[in-house]
C-alpha atoms as a PDB file:
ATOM      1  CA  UNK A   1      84.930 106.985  94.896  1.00  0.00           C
ATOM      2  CA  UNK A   2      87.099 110.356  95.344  1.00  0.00           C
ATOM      3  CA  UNK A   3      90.283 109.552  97.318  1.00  0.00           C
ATOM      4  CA  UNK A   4      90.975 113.116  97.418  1.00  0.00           C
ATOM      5  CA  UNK A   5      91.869 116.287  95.113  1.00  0.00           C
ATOM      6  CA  UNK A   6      94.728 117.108  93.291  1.00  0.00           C
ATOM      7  CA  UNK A   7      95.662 120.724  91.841  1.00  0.00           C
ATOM      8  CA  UNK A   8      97.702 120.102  88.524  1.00  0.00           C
ATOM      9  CA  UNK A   9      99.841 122.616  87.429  1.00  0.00           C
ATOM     10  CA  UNK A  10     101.129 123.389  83.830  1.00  0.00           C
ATOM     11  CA  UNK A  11     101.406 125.598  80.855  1.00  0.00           C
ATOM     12  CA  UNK A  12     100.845 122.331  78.188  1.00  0.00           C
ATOM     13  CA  UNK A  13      97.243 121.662  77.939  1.00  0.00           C
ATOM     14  CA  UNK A  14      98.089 118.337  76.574  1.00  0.00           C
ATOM     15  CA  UNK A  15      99.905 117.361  79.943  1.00  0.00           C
ATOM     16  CA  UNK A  16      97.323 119.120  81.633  1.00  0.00           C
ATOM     17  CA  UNK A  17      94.640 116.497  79.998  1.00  0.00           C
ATOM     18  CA  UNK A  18      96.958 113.200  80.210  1.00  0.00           C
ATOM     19  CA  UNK A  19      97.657 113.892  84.068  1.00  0.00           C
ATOM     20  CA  UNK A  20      93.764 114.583  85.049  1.00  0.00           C
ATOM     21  CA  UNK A  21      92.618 111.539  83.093  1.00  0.00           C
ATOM     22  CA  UNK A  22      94.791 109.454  84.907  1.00  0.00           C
ATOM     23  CA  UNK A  23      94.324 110.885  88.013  1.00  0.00           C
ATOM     24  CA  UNK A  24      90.851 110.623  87.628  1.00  0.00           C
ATOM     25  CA  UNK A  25      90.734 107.488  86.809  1.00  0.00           C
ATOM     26  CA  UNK A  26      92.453 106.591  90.060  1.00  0.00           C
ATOM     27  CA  UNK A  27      89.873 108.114  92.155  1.00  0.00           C
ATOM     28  CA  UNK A  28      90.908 111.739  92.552  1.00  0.00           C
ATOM     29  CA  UNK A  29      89.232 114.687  92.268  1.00  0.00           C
ATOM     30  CA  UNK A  30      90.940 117.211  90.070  1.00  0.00           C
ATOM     31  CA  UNK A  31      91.261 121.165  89.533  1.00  0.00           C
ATOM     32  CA  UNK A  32      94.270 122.586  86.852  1.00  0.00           C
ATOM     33  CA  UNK A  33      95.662 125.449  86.589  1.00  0.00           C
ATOM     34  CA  UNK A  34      98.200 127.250  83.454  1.00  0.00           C
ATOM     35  CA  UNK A  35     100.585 129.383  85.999  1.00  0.00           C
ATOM     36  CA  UNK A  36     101.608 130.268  88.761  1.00  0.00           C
ATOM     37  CA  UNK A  37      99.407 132.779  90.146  1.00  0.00           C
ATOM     38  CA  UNK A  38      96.011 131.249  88.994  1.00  0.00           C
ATOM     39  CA  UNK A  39      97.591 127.850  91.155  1.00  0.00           C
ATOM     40  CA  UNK A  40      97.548 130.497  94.209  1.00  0.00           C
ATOM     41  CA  UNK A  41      93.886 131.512  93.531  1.00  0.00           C
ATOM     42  CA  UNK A  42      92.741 127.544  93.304  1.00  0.00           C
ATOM     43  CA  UNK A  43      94.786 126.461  96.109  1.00  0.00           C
ATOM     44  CA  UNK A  44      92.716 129.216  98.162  1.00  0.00           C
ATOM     45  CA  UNK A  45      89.793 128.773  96.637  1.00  0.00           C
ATOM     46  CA  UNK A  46      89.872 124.449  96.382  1.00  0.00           C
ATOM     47  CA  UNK A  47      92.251 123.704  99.034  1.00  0.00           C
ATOM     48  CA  UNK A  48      93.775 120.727  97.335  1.00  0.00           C
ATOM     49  CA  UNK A  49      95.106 117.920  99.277  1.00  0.00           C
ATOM     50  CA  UNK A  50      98.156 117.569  96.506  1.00  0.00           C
ATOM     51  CA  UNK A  51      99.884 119.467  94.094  1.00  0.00           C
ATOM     52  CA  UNK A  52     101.427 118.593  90.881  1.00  0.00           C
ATOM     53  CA  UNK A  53     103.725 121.277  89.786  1.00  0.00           C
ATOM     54  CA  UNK A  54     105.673 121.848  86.862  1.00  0.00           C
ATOM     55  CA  UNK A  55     108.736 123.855  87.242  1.00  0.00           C
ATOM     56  CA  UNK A  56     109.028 126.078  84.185  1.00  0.00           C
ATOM     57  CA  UNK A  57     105.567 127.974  84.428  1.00  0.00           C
ATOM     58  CA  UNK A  58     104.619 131.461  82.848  1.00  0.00           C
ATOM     59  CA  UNK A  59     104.620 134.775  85.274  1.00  0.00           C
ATOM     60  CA  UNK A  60     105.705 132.670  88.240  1.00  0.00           C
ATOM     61  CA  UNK A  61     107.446 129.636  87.923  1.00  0.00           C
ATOM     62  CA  UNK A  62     107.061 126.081  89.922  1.00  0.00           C
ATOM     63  CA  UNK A  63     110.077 126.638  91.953  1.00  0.00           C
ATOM     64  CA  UNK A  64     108.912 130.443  93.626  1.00  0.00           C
ATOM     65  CA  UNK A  65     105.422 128.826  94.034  1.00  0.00           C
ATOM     66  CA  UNK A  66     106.966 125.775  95.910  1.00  0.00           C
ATOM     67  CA  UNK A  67     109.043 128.674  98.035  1.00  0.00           C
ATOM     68  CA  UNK A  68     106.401 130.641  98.362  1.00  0.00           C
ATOM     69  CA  UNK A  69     104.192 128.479  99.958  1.00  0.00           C
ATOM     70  CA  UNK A  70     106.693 126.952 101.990  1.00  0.00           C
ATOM     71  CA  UNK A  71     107.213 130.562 103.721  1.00  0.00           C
ATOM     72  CA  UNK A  72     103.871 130.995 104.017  1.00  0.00           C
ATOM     73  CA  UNK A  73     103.834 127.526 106.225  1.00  0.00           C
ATOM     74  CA  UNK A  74     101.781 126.165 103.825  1.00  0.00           C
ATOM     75  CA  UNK A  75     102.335 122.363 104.261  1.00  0.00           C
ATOM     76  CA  UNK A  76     100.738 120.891 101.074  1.00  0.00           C
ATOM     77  CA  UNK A  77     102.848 118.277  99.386  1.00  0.00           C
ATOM     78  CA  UNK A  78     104.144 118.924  96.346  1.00  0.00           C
ATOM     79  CA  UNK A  79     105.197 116.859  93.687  1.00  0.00           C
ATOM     80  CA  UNK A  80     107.267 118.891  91.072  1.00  0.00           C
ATOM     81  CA  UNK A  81     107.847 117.525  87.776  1.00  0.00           C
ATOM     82  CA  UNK A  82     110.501 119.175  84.726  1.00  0.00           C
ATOM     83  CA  UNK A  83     112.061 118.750  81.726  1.00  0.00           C
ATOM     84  CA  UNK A  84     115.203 119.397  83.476  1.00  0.00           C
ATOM     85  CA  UNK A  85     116.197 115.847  85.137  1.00  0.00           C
ATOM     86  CA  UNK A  86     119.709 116.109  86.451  1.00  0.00           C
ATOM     87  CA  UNK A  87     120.789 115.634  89.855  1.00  0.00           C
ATOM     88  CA  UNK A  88     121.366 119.355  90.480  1.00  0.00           C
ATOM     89  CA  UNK A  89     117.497 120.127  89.422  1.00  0.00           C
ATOM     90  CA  UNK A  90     116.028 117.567  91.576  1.00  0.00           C
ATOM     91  CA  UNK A  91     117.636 118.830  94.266  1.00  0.00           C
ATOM     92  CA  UNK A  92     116.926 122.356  93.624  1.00  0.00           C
ATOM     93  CA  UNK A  93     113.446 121.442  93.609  1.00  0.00           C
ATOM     94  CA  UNK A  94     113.521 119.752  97.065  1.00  0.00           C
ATOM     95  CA  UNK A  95     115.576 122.447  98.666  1.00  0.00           C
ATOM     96  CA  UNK A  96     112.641 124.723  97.300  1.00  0.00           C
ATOM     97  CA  UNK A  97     109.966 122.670  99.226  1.00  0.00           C
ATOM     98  CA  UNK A  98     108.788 120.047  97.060  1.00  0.00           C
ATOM     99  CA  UNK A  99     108.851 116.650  98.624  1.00  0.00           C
ATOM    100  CA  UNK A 100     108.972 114.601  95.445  1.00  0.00           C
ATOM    101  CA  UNK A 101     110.437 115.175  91.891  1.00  0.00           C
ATOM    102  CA  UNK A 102     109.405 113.591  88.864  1.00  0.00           C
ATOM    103  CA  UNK A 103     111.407 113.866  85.465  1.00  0.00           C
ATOM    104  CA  UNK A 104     109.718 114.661  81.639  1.00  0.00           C
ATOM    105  CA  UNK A 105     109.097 112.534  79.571  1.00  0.00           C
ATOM    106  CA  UNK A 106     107.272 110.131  82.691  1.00  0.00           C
ATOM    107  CA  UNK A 107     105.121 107.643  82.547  1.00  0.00           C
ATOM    108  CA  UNK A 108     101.788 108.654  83.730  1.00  0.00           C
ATOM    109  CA  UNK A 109     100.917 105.599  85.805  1.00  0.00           C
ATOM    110  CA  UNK A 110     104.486 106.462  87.918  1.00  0.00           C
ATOM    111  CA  UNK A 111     103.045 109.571  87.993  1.00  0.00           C
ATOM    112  CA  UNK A 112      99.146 108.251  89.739  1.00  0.00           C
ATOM    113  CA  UNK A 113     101.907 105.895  91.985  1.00  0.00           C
ATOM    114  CA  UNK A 114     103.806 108.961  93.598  1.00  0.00           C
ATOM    115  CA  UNK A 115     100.755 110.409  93.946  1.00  0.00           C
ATOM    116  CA  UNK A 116      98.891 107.637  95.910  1.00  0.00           C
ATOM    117  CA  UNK A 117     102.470 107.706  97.803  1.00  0.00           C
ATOM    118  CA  UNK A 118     102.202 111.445  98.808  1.00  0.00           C
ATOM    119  CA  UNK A 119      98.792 111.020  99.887  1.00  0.00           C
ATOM    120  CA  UNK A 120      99.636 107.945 102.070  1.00  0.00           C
ATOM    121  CA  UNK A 121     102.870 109.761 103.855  1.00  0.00           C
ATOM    122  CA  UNK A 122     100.440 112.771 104.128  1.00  0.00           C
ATOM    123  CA  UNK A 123      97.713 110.912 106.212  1.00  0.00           C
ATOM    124  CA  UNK A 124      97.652 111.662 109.794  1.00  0.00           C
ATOM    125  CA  UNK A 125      96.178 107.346 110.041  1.00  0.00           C
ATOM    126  CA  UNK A 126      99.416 105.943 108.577  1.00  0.00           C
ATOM    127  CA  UNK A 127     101.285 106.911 111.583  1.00  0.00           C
ATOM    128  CA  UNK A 128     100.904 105.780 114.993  1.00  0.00           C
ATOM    129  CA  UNK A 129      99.127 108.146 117.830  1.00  0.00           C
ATOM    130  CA  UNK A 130     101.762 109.284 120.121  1.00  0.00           C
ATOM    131  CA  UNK A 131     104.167 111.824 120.726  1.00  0.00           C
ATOM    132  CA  UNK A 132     107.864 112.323 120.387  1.00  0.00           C
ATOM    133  CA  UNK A 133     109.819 114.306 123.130  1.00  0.00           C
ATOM    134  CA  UNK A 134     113.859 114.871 122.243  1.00  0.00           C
ATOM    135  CA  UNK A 135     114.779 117.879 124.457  1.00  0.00           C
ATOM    136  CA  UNK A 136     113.017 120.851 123.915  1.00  0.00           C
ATOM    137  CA  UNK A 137     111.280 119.112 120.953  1.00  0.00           C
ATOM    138  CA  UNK A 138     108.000 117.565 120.907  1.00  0.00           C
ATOM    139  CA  UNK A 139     106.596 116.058 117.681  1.00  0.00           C
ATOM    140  CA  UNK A 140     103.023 114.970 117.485  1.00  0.00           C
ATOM    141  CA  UNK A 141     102.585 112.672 115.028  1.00  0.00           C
ATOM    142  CA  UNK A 142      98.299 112.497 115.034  1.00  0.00           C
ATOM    143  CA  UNK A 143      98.456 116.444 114.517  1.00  0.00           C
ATOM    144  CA  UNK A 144     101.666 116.318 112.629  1.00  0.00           C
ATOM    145  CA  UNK A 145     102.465 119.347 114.495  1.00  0.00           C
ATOM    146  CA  UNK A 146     106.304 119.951 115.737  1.00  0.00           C
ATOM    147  CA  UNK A 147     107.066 122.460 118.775  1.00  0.00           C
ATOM    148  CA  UNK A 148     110.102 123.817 119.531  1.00  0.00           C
ATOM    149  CA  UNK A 149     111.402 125.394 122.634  1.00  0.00           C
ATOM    150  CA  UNK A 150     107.381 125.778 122.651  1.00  0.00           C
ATOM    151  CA  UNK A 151     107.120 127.269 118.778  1.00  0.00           C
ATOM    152  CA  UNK A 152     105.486 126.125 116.199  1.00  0.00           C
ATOM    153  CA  UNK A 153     108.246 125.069 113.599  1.00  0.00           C
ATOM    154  CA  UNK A 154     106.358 124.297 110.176  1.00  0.00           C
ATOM    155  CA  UNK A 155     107.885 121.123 108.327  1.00  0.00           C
ATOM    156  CA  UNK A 156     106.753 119.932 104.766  1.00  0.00           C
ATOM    157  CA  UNK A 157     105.743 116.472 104.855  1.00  0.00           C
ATOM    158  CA  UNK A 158     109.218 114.877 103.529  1.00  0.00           C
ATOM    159  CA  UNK A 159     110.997 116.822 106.111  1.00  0.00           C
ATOM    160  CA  UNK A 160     108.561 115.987 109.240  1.00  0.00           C
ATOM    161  CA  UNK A 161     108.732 112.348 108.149  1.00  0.00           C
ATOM    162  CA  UNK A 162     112.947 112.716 108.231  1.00  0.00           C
ATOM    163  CA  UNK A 163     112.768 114.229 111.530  1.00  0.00           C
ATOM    164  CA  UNK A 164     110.520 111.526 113.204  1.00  0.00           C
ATOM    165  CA  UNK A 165     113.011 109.066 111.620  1.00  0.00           C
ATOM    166  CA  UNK A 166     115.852 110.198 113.322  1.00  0.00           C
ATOM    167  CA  UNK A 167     114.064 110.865 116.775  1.00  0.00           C
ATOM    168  CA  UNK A 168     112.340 107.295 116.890  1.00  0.00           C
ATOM    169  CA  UNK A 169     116.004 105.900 116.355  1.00  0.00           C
ATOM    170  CA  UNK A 170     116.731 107.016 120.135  1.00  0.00           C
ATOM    171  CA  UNK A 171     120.314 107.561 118.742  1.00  0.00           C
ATOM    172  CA  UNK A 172     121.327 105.183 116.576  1.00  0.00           C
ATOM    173  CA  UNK A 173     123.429 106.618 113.018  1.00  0.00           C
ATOM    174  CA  UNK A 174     121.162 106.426 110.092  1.00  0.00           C
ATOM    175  CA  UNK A 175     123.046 106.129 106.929  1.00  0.00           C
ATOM    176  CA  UNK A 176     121.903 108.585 104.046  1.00  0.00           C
ATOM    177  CA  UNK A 177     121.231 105.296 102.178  1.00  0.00           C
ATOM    178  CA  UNK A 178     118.620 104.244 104.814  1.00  0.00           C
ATOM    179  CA  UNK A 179     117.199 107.409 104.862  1.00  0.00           C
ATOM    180  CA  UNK A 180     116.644 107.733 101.526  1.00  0.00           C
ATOM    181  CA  UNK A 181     115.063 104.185 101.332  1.00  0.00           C
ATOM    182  CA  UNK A 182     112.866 105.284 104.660  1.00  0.00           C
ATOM    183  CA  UNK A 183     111.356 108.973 104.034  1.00  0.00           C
ATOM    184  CA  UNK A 184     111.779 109.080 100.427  1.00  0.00           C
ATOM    185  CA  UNK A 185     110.934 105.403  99.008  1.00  0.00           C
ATOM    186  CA  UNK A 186     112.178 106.104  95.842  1.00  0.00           C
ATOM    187  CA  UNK A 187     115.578 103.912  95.804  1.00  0.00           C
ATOM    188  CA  UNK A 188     118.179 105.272  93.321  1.00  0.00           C
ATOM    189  CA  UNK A 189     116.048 108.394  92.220  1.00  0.00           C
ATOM    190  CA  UNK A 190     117.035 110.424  95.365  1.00  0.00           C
ATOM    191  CA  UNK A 191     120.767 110.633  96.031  1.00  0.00           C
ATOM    192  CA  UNK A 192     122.047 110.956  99.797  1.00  0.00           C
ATOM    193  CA  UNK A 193     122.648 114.632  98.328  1.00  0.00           C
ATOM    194  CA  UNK A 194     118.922 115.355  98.905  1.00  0.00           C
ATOM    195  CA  UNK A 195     119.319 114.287 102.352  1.00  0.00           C
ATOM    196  CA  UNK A 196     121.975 116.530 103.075  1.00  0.00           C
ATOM    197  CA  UNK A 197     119.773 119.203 101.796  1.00  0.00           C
ATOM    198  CA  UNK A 198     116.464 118.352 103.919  1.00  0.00           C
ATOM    199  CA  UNK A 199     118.838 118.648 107.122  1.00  0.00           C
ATOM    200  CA  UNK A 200     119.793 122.092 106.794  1.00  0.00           C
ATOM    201  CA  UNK A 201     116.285 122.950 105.777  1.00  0.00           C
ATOM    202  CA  UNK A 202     115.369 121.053 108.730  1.00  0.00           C
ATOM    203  CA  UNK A 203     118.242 122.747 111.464  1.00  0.00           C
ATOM    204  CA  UNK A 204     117.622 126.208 109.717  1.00  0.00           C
ATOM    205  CA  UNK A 205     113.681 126.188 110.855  1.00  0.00           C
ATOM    206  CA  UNK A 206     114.542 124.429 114.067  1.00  0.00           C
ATOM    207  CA  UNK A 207     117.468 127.428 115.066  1.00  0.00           C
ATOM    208  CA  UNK A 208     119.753 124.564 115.469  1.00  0.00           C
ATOM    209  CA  UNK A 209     123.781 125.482 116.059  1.00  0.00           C
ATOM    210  CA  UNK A 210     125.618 123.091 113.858  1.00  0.00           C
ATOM    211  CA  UNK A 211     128.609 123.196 116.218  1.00  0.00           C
ATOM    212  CA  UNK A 212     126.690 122.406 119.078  1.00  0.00           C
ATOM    213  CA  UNK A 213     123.572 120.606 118.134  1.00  0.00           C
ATOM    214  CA  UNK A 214     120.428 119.721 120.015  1.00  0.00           C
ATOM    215  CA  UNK A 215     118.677 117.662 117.339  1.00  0.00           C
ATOM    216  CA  UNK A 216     120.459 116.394 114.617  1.00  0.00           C
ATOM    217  CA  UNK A 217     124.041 115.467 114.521  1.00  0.00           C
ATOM    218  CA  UNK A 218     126.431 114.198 111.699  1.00  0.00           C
ATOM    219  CA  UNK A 219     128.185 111.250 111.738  1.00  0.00           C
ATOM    220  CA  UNK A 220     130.838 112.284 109.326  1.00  0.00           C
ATOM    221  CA  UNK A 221     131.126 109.650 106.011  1.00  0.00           C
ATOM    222  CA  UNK A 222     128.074 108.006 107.551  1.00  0.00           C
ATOM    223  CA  UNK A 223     124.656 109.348 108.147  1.00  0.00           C
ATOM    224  CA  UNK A 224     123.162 111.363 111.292  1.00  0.00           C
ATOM    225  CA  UNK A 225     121.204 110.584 114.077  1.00  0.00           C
ATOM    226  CA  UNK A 226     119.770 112.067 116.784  1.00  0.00           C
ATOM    227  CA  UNK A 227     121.640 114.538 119.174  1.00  0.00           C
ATOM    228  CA  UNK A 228     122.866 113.451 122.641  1.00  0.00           C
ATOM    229  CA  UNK A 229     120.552 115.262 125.259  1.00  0.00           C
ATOM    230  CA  UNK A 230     122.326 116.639 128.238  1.00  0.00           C
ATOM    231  CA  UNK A 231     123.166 114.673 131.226  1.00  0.00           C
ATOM    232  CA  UNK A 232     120.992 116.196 134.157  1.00  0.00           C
ATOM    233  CA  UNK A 233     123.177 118.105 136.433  1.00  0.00           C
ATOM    234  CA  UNK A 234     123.901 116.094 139.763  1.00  0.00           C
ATOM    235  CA  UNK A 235     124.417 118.165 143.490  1.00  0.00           C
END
């Protein structure tokens, strides 16, 4: 039975081959593509429910896709896999939008497990039907929609999941250890660097002043949490 579908992106046939077995084998229904710009034309024409993208891509590579659709508010989660491993590159593929980074040479069935992970953190059921309210800030988290001052502020999946973290801690400092462990899962692959990272991708979309904030606030050496709301005004 199809669990869902997965666009696979790369420029080796022979990953190209190994990935879609596996994946297929796991249940998922499967479209490649060899660049760039024919991933644009099947994620328009297929709309995938995942996408595996490797970084160093013909024409247009995996990082400018990952930005690209990220401006575009496209949502999709993206897991981005490279040759290049080092801390710098995996966070330079999460500041571009992906919301999970795998390393070459991997083993394929770590590969099918961050899948299946994506798609379970992407699943409107695996969160509970309410909504948040911090301020101005309302986070639905059936809809997975987040308003702002009334906007419509679009969040990939790793950063709406950090958000609703923070909110549901009513306050409470979250280390970048426990964050890590909560929105990410992956233990020692993601440093509390990434973290950092997600935040200001986070304040930038949400307009927030860092010197006065109204969502997220650092807790220097420690984590963040929440901002303090206002104390109503008293006559």
């Amino acid at each position: 039975m199809e669990t869902g579908s997965v666009l696979v992106v790369d420029d080796d046939p022979k990953i190209l081959e190994l990935v879609r077995a596996y994946l297929q084998r796991a249940g998922y229904a499967v479209v490649t593509a060899v660049d760039g710009e024919d991933a644009l034309r099947k994620i328009e024409a297929h709309r995938p429910n995942l996408v595996v993208l490797d970084v160093m891509l013909p024409q247009v590579d995996g990082l400018v896709l990952a930005r690209h659709l990220r401006d575009e508010r496209n949502n999709l989660p993206i897991l981005m896999m490279s040759a290049r491993g080092t801390v710098s590159d995996r966070i330079t593929g999460l500041v571009e939008g992906a919301d999970d980074y795998l390393s070459k040479p991997f083993s394929p069935a770590e590969l099918v497990a961050r899948v299946n992970a994506l798609m379970r953190r992407s699943s409107p059921g695996d969160l509970p039907t309410e909504v948040l309210h911090h301020g101005d800030l309302q986070i639905d988290l059936e809809r997975r929609e987040v308003l702002c001052a009334g906007r419509i502020v679009a969040l990939s999946d790793l950063e709406f999941r950090l958000i609703v973290t923070l909110i549901r801690a009513n306050g409470r400092v979250l280390s970048r250890e426990h964050l890590v462990e909560s929105v990410y899962g992956l233990g020692g692959e993601v440093t509390g660097r990434a973290i950092d990272v997600a935040i200001k991708r986070i304040r930038a979309k949400l307009g927030e002043d860092v010197e006065a904030p109204r969502y997220i606030s650092t807790v220097r050496g420690v984590g963040y949490r929440a901002a303090a709301l206002p104390k109503p005004q008293t006559r």
